[in-house]
Protein backbone atom coordinates (compact mmCIF):
# COMPACT_ATOMS: atom_id res chain seq x y z
CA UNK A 1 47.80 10.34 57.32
CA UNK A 2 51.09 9.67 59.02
CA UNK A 3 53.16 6.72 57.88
CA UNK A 4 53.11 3.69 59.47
CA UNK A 5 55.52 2.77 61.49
CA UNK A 6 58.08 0.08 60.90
CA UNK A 7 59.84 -2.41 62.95
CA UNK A 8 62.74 -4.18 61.32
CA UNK A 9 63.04 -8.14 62.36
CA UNK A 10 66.10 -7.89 64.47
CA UNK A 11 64.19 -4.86 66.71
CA UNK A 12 61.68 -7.42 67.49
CA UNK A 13 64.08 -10.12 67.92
CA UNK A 14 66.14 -8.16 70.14
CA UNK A 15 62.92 -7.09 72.36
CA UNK A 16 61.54 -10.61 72.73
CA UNK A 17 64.95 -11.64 73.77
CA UNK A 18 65.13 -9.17 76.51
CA UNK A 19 62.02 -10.23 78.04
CA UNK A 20 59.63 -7.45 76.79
CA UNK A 21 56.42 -8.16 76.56
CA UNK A 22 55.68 -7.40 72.53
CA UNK A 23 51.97 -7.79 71.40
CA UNK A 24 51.93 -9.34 67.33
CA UNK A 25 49.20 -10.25 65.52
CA UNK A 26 49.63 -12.88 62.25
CA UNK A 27 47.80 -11.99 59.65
CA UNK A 28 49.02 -14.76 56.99
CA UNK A 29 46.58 -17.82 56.56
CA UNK A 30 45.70 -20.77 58.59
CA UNK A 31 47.87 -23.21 56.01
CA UNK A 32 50.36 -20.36 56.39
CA UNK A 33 51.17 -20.21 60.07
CA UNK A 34 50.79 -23.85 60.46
CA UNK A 35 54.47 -23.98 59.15
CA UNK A 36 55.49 -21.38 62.26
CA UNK A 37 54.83 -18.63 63.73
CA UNK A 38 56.46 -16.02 66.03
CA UNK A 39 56.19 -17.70 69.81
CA UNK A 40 53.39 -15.53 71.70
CA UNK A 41 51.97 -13.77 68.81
CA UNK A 42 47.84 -14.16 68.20
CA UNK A 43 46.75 -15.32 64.62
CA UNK A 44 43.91 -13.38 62.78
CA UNK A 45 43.77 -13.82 59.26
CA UNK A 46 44.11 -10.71 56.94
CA UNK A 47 40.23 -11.14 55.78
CA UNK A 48 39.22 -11.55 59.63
CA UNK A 49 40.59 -8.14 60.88
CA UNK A 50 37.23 -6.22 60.02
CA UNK A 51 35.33 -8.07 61.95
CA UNK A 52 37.44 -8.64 65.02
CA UNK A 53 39.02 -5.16 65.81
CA UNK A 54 37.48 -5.69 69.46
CA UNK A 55 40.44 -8.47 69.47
CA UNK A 56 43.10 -5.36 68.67
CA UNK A 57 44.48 -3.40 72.27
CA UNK A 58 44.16 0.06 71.76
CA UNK A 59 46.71 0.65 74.75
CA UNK A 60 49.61 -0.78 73.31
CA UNK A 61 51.69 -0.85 70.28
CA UNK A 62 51.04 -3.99 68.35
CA UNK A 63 53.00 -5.66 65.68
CA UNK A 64 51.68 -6.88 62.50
CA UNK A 65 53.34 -9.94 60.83
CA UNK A 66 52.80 -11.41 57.07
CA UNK A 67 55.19 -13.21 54.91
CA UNK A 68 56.70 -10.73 53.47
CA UNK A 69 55.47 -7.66 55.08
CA UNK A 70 52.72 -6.32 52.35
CA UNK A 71 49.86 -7.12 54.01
CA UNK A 72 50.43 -6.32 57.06
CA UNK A 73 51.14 -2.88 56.05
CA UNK A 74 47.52 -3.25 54.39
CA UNK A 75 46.20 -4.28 57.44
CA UNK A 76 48.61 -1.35 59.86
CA UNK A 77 46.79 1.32 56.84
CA UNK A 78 43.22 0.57 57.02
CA UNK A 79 43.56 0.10 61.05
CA UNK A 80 44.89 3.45 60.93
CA UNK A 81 41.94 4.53 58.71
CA UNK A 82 40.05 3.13 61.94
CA UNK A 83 41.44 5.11 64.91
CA UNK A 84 44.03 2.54 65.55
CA UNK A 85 47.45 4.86 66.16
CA UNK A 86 49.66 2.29 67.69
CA UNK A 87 49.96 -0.38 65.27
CA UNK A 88 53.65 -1.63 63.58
CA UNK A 89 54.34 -3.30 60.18
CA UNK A 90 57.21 -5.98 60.75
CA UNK A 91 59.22 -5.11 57.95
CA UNK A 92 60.07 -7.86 55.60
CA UNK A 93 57.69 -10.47 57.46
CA UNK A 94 58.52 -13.60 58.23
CA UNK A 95 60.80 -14.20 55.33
CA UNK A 96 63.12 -11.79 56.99
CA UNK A 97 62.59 -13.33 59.81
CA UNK A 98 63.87 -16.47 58.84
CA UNK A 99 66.86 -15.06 56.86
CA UNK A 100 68.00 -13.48 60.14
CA UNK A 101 68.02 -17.00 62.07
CA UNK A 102 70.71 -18.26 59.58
């Protein structure tokens, strides 16, 4: 198995500044992403994924986001196990995300 790939915060940043369209997918809790999320991204919790890979393009890349970036990588590994090749761990999650802002 291939390592997942990685996407550092300022990549994303960078992308959703310039317009592209970027699919992401929070995984962190409801009590969680009530305090923010990423603008445009789609909220499934971590323990939700099994059942709702039908929710999960297979045609694009998508971006995972947690708080810190551990389980998202959990979640980019055992998608992998399950055919999914295009998926991205945001590295650091959003606590790097919010570092960057300041």
């Amino acid at each position: 198995m291939k390592p997942i790939p990685q996407m550092e915060t300022s990549e994303l940043r960078s992308r959703l500044q310039n317009g592209e369209n970027v699919y992401m997918i929070d995984v962190r809790e409801d009590e969680e992403v009530a305090a923010g999320m990423i603008s445009g991204a789609k909220h499934i919790p971590m323990g939700e994924i099994p059942n709702r890979l039908d929710e999960i393009p297979r045609d694009q890349e998508v971006v995972f986001i947690c708080r810190s970036g551990g389980r998202s990588q959990h979640v980019c590994e055992f998608l992998n196990h399950q055919g999914l090749t295009n998926v991205i761990n945001m590295k650091g999650g959003m606590l790097q995300w919010h570092d960057d802002e300041e």
